[in-house]
C-alpha atoms as a PDB file:
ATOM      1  CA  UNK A   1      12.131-104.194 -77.097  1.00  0.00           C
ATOM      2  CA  UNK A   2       9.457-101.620 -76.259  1.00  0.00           C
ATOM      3  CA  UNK A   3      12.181 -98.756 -75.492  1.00  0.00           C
ATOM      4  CA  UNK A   4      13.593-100.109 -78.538  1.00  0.00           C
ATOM      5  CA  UNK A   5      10.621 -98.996 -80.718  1.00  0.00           C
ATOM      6  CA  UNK A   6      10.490 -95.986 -78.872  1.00  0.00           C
ATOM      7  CA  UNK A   7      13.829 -94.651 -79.901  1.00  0.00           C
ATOM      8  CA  UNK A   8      13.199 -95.603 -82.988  1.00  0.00           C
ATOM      9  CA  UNK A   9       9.531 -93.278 -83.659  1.00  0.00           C
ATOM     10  CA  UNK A  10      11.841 -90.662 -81.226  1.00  0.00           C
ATOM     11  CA  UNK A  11      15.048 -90.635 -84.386  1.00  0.00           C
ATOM     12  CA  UNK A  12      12.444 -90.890 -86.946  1.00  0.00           C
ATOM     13  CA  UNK A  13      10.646 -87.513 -85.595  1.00  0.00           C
ATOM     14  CA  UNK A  14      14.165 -85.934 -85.885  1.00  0.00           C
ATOM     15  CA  UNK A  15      14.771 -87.013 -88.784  1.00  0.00           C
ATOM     16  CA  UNK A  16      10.858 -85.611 -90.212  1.00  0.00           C
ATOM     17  CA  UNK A  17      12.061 -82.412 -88.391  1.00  0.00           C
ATOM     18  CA  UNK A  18      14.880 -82.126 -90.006  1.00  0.00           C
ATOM     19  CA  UNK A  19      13.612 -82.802 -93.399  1.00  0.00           C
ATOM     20  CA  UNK A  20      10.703 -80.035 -92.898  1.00  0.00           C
ATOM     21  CA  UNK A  21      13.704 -77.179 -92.660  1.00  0.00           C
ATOM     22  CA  UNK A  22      13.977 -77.444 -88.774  1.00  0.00           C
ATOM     23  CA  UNK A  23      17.871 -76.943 -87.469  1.00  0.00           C
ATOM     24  CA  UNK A  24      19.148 -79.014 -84.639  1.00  0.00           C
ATOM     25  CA  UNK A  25      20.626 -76.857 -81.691  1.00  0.00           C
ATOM     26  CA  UNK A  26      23.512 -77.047 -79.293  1.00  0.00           C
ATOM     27  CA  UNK A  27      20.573 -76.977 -76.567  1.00  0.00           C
ATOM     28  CA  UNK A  28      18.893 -79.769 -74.839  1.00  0.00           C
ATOM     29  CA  UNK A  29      15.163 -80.120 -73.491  1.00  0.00           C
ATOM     30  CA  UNK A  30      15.246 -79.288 -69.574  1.00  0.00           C
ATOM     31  CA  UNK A  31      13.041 -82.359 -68.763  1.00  0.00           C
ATOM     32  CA  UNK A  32      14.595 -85.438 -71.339  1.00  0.00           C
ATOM     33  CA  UNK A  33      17.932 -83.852 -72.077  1.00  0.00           C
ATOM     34  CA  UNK A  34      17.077 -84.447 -75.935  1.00  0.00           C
ATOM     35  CA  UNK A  35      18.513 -82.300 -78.115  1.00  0.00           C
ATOM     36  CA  UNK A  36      16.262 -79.258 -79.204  1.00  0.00           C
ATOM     37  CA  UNK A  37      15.170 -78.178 -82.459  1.00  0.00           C
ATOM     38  CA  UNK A  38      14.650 -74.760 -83.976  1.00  0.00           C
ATOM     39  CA  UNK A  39      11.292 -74.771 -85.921  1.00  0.00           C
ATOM     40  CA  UNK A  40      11.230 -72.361 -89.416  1.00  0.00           C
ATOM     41  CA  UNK A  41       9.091 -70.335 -86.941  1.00  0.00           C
ATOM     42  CA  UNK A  42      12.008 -69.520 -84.608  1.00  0.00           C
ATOM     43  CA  UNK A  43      10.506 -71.787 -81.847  1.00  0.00           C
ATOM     44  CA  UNK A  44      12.695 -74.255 -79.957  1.00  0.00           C
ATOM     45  CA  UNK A  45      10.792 -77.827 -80.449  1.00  0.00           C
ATOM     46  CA  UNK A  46      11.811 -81.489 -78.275  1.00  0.00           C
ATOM     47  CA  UNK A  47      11.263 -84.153 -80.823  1.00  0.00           C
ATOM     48  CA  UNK A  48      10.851 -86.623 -77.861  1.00  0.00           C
ATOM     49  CA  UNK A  49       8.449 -85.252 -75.807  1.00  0.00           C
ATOM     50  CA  UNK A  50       6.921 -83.490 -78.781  1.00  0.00           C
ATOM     51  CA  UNK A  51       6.583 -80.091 -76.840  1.00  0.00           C
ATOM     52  CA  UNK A  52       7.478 -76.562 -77.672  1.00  0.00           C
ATOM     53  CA  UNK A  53      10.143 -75.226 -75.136  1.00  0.00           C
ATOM     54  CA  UNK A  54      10.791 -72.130 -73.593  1.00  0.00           C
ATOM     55  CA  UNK A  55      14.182 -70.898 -72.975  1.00  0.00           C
ATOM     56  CA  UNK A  56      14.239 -68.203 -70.010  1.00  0.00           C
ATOM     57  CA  UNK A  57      17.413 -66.889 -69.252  1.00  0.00           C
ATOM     58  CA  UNK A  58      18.795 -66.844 -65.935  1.00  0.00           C
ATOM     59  CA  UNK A  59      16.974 -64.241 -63.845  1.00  0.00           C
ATOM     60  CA  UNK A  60      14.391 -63.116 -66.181  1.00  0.00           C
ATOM     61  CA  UNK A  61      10.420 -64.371 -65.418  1.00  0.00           C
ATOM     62  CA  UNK A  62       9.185 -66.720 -68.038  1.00  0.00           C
ATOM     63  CA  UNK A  63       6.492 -64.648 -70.097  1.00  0.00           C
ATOM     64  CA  UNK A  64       3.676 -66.990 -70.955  1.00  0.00           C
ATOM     65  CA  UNK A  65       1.125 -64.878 -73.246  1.00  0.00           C
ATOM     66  CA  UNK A  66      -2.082 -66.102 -75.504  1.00  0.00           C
ATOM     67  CA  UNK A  67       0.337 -65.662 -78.444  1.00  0.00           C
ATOM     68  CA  UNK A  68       2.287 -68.275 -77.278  1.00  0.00           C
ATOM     69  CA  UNK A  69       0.162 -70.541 -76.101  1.00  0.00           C
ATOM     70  CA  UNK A  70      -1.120 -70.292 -79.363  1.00  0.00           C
ATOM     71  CA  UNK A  71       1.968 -70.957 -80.970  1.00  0.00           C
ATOM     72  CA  UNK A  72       2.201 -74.200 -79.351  1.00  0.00           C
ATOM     73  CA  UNK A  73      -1.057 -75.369 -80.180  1.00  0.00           C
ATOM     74  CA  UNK A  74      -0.504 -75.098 -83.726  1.00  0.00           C
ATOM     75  CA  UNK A  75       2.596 -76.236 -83.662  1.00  0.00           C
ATOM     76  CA  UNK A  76       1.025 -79.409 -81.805  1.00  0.00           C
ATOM     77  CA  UNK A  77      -1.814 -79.560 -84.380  1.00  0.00           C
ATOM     78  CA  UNK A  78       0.666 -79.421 -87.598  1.00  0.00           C
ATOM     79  CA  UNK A  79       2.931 -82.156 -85.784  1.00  0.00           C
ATOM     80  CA  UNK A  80       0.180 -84.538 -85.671  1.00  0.00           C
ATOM     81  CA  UNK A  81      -1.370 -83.568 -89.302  1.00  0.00           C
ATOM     82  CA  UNK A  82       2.219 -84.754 -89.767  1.00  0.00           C
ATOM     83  CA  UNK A  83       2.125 -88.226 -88.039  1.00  0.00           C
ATOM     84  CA  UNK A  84      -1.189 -89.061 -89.588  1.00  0.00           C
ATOM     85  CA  UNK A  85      -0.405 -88.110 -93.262  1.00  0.00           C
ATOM     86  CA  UNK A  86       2.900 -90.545 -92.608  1.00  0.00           C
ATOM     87  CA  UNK A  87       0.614 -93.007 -91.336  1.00  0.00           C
ATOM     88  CA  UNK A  88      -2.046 -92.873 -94.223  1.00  0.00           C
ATOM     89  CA  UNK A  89       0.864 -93.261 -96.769  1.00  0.00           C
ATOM     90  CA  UNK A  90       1.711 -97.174 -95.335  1.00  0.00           C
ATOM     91  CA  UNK A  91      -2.195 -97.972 -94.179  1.00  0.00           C
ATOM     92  CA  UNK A  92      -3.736-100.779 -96.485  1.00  0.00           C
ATOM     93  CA  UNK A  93      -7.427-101.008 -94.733  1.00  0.00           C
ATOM     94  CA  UNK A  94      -9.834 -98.698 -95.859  1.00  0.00           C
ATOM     95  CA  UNK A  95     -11.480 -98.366 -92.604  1.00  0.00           C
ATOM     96  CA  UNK A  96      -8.782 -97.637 -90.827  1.00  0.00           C
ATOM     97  CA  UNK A  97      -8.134 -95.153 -93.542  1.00  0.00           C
ATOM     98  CA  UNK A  98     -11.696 -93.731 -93.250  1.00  0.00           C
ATOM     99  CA  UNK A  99     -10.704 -93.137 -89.086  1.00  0.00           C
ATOM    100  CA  UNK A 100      -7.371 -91.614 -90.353  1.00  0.00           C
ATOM    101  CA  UNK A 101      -9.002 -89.471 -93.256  1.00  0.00           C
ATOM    102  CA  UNK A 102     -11.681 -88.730 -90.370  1.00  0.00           C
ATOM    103  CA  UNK A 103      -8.795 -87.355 -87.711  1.00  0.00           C
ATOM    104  CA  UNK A 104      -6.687 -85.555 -90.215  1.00  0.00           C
ATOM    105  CA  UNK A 105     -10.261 -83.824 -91.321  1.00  0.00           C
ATOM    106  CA  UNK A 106     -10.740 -82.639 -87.538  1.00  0.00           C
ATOM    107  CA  UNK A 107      -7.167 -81.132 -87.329  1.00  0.00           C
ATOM    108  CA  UNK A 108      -7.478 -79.671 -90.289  1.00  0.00           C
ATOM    109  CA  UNK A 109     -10.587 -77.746 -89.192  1.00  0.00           C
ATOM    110  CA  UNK A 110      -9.063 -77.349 -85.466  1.00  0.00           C
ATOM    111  CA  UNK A 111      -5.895 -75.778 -87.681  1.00  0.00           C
ATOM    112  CA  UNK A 112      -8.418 -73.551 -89.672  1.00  0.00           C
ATOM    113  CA  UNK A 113     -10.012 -72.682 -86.500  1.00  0.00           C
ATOM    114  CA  UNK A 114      -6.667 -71.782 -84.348  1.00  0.00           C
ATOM    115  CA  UNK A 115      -5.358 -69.620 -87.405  1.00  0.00           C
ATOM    116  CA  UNK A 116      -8.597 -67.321 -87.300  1.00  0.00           C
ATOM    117  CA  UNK A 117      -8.078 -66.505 -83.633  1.00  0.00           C
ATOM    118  CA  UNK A 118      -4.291 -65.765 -84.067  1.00  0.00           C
ATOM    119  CA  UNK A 119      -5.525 -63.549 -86.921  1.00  0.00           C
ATOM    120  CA  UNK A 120      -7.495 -61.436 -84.311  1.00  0.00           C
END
């Protein structure tokens, strides 16, 4: 049942993807053969291994710059702001809404953080 569960969080992801404007592509991630999403940022997202991908076409170098690493970072920091704002909505016990309130608070400020540097 495990793998089970774990298709289920990986359809619901697609699904939150999809509802927050992203458009499902013809492409597939390299390492889980998922199928990719295009973010409203233009980047190419894997809803199961929650990971921005890089497509590099045949022959070319892969280009890894600050900007992009970046990029990835906040779109890492958003996607969890994401999972813990889904997970306050259903959570009954205030202390485990305190830890929640607590993360979302340091991503936040992480977020706040990241978005200066791009800035720069």
């Amino acid at each position: 049942m495990p793998q089970e569960r774990d298709e289920e969080k990986h359809v619901k992801r697609m699904a939150d993807l999809l509802r927050q404007g992203s458009t499902l592509t013809d492409l597939a991630c390299p390492a889980c053969a998922s199928p990719l999403f295009k973010l409203k940022s233009g980047d190419l997202w894997c809803a199961k291994c929650e990971k921005k991908v890089i497509v590099v076409k045949e022959g070319e170098e892969p280009k890894i710059t600050s900007f992009m690493v970046l990029e990835t970072m906040e779109a890492t920091l958003l996607m969890k702001i994401q999972e813990i704002q889904n997970k306050m909505q259903s959570e009954q016990n205030i202390e485990e809404l305190q830890k929640l309130g607590k993360a979302l608070s340091d991503l936040l400020e992480n977020l706040e953080k990241l978005r200066k540097v791009k800035r720069f």
